[in-house]
PDB file of N, CA and C in Angstrom:
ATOM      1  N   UNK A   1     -52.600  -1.059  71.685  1.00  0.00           N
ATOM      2  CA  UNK A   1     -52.304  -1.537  73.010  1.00  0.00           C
ATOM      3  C   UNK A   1     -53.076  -0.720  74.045  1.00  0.00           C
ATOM      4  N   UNK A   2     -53.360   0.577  73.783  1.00  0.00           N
ATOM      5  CA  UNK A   2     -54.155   1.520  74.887  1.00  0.00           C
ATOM      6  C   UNK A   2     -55.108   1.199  74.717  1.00  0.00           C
ATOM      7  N   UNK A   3     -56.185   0.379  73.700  1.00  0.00           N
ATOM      8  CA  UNK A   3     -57.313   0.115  74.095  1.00  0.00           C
ATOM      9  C   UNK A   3     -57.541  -1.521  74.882  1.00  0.00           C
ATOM     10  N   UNK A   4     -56.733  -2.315  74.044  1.00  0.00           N
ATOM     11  CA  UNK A   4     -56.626  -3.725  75.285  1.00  0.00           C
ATOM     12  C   UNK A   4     -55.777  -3.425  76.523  1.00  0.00           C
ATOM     13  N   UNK A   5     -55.009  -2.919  76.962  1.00  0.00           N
ATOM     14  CA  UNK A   5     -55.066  -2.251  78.116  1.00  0.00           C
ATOM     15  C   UNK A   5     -55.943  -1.552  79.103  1.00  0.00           C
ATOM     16  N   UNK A   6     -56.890  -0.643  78.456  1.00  0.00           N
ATOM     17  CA  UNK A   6     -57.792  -0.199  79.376  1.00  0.00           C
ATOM     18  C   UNK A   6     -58.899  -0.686  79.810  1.00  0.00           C
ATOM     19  N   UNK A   7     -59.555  -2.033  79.658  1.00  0.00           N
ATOM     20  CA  UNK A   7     -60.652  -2.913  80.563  1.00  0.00           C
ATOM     21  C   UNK A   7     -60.131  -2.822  81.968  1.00  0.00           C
ATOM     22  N   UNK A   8     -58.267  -3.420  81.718  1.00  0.00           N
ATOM     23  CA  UNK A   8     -57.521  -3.581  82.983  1.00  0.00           C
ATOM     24  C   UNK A   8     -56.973  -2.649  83.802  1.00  0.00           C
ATOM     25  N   UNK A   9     -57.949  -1.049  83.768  1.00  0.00           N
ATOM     26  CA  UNK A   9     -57.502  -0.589  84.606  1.00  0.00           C
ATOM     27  C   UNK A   9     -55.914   0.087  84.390  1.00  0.00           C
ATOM     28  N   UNK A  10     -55.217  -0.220  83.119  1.00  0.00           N
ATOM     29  CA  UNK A  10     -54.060  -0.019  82.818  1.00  0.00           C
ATOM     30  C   UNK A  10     -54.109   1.230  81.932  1.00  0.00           C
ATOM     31  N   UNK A  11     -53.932   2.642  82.457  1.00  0.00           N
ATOM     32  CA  UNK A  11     -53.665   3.702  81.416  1.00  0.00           C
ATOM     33  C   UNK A  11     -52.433   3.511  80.773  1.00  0.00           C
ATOM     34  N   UNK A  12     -52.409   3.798  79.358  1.00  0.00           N
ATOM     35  CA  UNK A  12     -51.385   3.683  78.581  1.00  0.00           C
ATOM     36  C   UNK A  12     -51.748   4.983  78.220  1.00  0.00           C
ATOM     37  N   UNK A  13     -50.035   5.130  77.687  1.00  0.00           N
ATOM     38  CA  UNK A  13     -49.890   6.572  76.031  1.00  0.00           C
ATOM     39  C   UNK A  13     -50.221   6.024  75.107  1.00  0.00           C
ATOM     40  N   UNK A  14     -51.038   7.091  73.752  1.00  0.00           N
ATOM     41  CA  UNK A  14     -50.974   6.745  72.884  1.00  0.00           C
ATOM     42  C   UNK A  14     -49.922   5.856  72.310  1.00  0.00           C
ATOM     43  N   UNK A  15     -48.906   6.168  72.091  1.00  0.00           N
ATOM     44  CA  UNK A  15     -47.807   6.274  71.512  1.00  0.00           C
ATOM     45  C   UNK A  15     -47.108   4.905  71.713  1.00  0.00           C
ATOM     46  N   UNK A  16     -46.276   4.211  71.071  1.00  0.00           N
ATOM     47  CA  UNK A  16     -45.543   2.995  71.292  1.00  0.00           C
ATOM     48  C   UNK A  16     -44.490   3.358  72.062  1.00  0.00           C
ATOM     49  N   UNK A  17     -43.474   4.492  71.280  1.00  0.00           N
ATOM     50  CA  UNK A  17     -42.465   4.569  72.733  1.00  0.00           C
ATOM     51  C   UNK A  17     -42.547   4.968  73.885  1.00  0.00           C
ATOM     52  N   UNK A  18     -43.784   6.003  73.947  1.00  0.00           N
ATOM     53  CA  UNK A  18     -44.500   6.629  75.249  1.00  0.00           C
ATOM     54  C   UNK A  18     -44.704   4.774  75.956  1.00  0.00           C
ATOM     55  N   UNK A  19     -45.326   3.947  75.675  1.00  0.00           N
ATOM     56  CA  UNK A  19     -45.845   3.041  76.663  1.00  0.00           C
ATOM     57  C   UNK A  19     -43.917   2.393  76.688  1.00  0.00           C
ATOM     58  N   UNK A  20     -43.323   2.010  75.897  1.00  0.00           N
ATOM     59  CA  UNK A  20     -42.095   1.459  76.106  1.00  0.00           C
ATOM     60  C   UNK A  20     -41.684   2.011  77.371  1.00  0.00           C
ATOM     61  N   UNK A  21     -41.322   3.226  77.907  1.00  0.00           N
ATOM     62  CA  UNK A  21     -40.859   4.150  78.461  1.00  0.00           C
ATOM     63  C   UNK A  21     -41.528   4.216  79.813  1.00  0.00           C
ATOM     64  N   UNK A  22     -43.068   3.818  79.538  1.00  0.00           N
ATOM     65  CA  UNK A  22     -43.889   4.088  81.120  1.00  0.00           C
ATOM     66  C   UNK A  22     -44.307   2.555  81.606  1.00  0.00           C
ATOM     67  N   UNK A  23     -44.421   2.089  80.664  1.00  0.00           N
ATOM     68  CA  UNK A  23     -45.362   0.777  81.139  1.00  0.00           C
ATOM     69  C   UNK A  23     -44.101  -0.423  81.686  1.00  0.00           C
ATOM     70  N   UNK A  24     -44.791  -1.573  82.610  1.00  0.00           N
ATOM     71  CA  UNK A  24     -43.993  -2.402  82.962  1.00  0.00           C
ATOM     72  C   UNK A  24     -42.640  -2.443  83.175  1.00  0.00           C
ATOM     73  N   UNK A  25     -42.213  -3.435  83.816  1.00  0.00           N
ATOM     74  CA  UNK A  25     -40.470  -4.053  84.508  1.00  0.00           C
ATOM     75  C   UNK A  25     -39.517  -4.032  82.867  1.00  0.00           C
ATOM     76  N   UNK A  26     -38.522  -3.661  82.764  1.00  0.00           N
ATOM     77  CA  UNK A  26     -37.931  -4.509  81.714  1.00  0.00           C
ATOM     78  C   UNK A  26     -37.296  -5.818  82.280  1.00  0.00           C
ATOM     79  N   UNK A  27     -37.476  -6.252  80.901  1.00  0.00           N
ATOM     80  CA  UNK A  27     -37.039  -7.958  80.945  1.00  0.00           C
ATOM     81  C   UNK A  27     -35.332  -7.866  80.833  1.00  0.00           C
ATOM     82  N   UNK A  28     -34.730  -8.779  81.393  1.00  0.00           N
ATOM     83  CA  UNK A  28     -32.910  -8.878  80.614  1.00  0.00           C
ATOM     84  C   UNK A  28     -33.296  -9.386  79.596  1.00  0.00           C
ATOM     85  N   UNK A  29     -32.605  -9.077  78.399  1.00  0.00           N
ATOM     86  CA  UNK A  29     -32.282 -10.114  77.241  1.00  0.00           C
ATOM     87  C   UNK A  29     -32.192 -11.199  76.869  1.00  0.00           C
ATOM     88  N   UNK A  30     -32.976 -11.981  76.478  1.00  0.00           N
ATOM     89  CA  UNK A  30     -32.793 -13.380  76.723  1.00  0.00           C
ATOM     90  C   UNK A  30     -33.708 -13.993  77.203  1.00  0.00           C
ATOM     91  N   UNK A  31     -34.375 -12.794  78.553  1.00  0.00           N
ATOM     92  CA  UNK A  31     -35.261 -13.746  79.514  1.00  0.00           C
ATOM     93  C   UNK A  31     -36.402 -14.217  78.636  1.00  0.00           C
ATOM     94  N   UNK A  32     -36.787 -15.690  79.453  1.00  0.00           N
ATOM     95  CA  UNK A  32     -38.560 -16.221  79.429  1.00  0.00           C
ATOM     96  C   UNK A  32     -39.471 -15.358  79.080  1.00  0.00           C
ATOM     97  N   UNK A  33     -39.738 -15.329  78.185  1.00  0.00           N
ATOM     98  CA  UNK A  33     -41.131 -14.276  77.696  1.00  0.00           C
ATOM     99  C   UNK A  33     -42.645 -15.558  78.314  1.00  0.00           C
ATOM    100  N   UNK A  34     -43.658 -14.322  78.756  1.00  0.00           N
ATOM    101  CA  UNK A  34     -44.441 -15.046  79.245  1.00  0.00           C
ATOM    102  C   UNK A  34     -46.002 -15.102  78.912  1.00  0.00           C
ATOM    103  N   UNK A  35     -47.264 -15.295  78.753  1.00  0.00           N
ATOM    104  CA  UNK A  35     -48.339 -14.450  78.912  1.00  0.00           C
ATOM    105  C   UNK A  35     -48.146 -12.722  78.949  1.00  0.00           C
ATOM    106  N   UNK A  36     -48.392 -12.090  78.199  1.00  0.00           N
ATOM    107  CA  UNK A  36     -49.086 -10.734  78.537  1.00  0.00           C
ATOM    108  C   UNK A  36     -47.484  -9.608  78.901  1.00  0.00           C
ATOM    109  N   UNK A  37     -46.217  -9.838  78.176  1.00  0.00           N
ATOM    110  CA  UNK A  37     -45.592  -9.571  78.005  1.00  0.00           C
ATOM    111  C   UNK A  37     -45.515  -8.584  77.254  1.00  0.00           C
ATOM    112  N   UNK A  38     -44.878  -7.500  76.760  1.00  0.00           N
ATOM    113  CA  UNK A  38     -45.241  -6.627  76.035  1.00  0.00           C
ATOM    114  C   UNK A  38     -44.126  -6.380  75.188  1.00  0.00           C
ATOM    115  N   UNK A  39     -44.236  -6.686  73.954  1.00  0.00           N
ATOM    116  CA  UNK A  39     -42.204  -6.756  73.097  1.00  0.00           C
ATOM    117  C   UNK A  39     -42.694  -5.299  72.383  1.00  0.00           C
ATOM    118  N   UNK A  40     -41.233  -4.515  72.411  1.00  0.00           N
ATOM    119  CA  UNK A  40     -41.153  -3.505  71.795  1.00  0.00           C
ATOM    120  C   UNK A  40     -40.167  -3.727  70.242  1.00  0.00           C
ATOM    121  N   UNK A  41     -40.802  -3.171  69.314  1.00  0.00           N
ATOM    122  CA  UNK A  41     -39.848  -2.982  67.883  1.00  0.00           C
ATOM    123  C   UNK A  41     -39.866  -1.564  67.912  1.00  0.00           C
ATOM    124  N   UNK A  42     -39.198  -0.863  67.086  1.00  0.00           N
ATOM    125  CA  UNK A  42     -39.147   0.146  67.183  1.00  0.00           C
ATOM    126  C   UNK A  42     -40.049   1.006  66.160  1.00  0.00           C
ATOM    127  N   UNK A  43     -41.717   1.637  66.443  1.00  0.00           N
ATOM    128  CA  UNK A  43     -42.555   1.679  66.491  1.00  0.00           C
ATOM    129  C   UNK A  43     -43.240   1.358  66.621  1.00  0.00           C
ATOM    130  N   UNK A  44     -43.712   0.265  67.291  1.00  0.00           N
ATOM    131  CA  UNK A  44     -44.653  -1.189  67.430  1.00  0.00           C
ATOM    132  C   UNK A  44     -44.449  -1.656  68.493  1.00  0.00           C
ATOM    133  N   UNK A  45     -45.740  -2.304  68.945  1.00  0.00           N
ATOM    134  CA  UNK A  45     -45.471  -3.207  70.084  1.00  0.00           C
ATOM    135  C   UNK A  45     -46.790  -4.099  69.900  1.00  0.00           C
ATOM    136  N   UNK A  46     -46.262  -5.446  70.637  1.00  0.00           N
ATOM    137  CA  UNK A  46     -47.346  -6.314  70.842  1.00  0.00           C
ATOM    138  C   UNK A  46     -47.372  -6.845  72.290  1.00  0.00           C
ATOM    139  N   UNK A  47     -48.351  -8.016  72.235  1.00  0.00           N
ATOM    140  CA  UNK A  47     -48.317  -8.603  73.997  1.00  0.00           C
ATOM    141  C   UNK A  47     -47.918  -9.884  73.533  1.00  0.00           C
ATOM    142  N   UNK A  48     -47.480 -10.561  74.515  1.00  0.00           N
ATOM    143  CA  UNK A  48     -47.377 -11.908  73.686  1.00  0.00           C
ATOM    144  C   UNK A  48     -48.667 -12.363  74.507  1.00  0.00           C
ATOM    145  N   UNK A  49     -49.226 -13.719  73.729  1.00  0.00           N
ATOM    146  CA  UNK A  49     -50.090 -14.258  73.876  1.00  0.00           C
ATOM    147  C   UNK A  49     -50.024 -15.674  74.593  1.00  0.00           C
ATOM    148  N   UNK A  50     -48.700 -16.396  74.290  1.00  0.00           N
ATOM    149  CA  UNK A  50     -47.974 -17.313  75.301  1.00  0.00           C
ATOM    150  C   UNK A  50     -45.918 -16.769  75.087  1.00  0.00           C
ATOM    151  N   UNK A  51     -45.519 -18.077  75.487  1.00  0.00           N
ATOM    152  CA  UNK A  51     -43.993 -18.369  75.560  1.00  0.00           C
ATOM    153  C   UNK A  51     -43.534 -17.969  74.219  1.00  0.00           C
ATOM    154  N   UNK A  52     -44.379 -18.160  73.261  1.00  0.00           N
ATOM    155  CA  UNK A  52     -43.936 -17.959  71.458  1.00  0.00           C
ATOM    156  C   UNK A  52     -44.793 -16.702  70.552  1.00  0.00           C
ATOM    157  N   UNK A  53     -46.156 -17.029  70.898  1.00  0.00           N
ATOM    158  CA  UNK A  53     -46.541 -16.522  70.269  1.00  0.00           C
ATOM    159  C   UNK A  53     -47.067 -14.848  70.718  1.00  0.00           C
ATOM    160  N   UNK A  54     -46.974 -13.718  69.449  1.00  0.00           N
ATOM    161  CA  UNK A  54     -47.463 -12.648  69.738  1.00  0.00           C
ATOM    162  C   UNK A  54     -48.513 -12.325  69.032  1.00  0.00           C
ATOM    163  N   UNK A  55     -49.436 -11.387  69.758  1.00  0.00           N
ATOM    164  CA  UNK A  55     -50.730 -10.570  69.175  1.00  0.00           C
ATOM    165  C   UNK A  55     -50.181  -9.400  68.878  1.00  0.00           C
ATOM    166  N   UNK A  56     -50.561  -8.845  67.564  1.00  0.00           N
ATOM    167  CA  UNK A  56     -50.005  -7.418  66.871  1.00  0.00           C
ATOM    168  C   UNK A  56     -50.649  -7.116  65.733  1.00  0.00           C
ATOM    169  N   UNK A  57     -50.747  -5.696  65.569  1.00  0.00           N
ATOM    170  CA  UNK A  57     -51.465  -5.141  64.351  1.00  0.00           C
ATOM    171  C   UNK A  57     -50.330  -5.359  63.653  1.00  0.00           C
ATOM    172  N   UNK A  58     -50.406  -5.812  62.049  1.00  0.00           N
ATOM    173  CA  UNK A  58     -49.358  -5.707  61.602  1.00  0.00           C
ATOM    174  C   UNK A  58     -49.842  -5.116  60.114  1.00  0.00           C
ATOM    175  N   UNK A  59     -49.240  -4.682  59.270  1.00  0.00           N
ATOM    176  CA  UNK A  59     -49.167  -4.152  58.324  1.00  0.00           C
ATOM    177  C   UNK A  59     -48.930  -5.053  56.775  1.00  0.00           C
ATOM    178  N   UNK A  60     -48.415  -6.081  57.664  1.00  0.00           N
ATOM    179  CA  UNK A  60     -48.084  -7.004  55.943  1.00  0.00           C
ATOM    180  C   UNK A  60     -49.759  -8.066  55.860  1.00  0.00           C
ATOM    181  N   UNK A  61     -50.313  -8.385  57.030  1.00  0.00           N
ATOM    182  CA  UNK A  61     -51.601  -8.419  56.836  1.00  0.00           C
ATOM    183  C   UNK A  61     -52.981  -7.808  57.204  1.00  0.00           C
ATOM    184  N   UNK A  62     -52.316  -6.249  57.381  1.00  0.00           N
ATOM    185  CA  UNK A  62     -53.406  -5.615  57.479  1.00  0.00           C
ATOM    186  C   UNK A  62     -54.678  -5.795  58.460  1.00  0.00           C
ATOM    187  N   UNK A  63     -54.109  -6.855  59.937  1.00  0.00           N
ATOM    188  CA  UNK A  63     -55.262  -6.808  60.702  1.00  0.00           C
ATOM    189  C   UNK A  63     -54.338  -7.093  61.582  1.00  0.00           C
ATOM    190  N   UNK A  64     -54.787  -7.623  63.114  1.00  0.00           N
ATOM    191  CA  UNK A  64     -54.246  -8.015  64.560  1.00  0.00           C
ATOM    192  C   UNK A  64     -54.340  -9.680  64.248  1.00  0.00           C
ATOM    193  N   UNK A  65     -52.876  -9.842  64.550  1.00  0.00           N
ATOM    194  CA  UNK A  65     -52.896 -11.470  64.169  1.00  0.00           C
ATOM    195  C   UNK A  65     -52.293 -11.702  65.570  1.00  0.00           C
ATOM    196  N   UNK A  66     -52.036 -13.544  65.209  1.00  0.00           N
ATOM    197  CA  UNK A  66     -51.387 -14.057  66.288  1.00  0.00           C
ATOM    198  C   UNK A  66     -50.895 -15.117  65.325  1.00  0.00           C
ATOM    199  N   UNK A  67     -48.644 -14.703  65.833  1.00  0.00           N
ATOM    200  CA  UNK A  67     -48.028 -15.366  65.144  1.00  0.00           C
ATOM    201  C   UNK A  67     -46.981 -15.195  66.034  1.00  0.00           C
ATOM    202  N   UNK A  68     -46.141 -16.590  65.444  1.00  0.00           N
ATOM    203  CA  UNK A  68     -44.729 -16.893  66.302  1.00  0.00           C
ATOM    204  C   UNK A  68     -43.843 -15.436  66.578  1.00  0.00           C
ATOM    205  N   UNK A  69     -43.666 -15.432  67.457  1.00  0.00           N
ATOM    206  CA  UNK A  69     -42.489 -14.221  67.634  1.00  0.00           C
ATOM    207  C   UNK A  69     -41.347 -14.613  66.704  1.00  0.00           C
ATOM    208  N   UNK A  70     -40.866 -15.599  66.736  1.00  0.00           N
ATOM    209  CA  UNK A  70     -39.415 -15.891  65.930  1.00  0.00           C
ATOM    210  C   UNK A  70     -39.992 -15.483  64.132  1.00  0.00           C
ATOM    211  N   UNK A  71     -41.090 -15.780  63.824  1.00  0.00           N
ATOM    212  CA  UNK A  71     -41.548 -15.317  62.271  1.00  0.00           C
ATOM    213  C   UNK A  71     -41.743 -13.586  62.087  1.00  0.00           C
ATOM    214  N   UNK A  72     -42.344 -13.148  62.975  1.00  0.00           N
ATOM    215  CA  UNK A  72     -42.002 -11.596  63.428  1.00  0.00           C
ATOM    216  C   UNK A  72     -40.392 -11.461  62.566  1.00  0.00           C
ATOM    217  N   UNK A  73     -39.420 -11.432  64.134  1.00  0.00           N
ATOM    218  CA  UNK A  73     -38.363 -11.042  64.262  1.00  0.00           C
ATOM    219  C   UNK A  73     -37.613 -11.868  62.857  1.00  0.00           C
ATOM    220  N   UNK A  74     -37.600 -12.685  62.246  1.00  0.00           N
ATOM    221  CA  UNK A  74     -37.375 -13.401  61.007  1.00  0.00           C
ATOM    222  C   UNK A  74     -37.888 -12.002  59.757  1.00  0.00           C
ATOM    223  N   UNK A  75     -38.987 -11.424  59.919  1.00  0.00           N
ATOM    224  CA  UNK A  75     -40.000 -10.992  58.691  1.00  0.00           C
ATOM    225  C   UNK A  75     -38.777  -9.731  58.875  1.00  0.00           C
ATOM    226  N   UNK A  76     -39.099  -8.941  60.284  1.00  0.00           N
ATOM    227  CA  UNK A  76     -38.277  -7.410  60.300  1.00  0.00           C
ATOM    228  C   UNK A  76     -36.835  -7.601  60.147  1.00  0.00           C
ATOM    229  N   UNK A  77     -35.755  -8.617  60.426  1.00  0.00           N
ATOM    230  CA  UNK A  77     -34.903  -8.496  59.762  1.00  0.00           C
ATOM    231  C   UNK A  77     -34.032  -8.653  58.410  1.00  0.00           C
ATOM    232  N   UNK A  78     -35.295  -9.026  57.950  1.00  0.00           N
ATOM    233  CA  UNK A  78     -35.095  -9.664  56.018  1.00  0.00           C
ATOM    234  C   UNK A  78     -35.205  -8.091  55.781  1.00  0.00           C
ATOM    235  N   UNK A  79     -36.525  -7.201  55.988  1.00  0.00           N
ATOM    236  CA  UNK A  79     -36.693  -5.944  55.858  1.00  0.00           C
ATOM    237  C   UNK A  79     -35.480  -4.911  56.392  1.00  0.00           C
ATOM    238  N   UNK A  80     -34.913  -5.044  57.642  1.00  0.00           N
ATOM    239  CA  UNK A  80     -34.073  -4.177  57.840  1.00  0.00           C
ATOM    240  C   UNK A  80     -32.942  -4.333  58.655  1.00  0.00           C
ATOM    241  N   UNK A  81     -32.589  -5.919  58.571  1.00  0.00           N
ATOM    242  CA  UNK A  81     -31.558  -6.015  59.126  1.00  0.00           C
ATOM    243  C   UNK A  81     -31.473  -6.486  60.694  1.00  0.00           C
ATOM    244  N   UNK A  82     -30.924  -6.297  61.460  1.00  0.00           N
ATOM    245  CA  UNK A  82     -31.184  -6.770  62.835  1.00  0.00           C
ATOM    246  C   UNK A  82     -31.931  -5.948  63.177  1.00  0.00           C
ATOM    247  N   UNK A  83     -33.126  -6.094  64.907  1.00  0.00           N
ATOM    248  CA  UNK A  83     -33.789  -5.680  65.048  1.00  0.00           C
ATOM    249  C   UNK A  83     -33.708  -5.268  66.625  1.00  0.00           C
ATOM    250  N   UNK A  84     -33.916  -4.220  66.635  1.00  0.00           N
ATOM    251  CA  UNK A  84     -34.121  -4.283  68.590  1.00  0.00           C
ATOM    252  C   UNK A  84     -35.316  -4.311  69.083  1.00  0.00           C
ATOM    253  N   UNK A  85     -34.693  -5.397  70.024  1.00  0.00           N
ATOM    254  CA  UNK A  85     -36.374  -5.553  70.498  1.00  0.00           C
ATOM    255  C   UNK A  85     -36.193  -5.180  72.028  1.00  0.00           C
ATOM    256  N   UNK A  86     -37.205  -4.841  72.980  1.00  0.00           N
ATOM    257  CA  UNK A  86     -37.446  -4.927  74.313  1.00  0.00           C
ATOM    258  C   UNK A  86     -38.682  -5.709  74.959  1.00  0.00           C
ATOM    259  N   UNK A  87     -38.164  -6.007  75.822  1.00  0.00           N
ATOM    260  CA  UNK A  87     -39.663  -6.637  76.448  1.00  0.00           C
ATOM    261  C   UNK A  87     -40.027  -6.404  77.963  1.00  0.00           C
ATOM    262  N   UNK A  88     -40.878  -6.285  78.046  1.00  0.00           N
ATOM    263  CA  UNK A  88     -41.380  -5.569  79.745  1.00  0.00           C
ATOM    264  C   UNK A  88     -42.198  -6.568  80.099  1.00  0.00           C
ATOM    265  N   UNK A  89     -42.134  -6.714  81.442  1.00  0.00           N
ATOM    266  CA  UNK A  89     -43.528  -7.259  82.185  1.00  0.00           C
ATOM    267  C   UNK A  89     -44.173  -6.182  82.670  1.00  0.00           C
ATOM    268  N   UNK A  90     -45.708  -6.590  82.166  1.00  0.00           N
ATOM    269  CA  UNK A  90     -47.115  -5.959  83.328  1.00  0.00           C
ATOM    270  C   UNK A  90     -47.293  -6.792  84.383  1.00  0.00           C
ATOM    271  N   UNK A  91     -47.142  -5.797  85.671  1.00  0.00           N
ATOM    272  CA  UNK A  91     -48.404  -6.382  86.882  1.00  0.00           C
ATOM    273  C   UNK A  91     -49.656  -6.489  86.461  1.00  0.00           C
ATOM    274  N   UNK A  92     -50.235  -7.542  86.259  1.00  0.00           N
ATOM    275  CA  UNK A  92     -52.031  -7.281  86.230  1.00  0.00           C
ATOM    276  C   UNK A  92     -52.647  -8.135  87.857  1.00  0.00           C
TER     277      UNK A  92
END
């Protein structure tokens, strides 16, 4: 995320919870996810790419994909159960 972030002028932390913590508005629960949204798992984060879908490095295929958020949050709780998620808006 700190390197697609920084074209825009957007310093990020390394770190996933470092940006959880500094970057963007939080969302309420529930809300409209939008463009360029930023969902937190807990070590991970992606942007979403629209209303559904997110961009993320992921590990079960080993590159930066773009896939439904609900197949995400479906995949991490088969693995560990419920999941917390957060989501922030960026000003760009």
């Amino acid at each position: 995320m700190q390197a697609a972030l920084a074209p825009f002028g957007i310093a990020a932390p390394r770190d996933s919870d470092l940006q959880r913590d500094t970057l963007g508005i939080d969302l309420p629960p529930g809300a409209a996810l939008s463009r360029n949204d930023l969902i937190f798992f807990p070590g991970h984060v992606g942007l979403m790419a629209d209303a559904d879908r997110i961009i993320h490095a992921t590990g079960s295929a080993g590159a930066v994909v773009v896939e439904p958020l609900a197949d995400v949050l479906a995949r991490l709780a088969t693995a560990a159960g419920p999941v917390e998620m957060r989501a922030k808006r960026l000003s760009l």
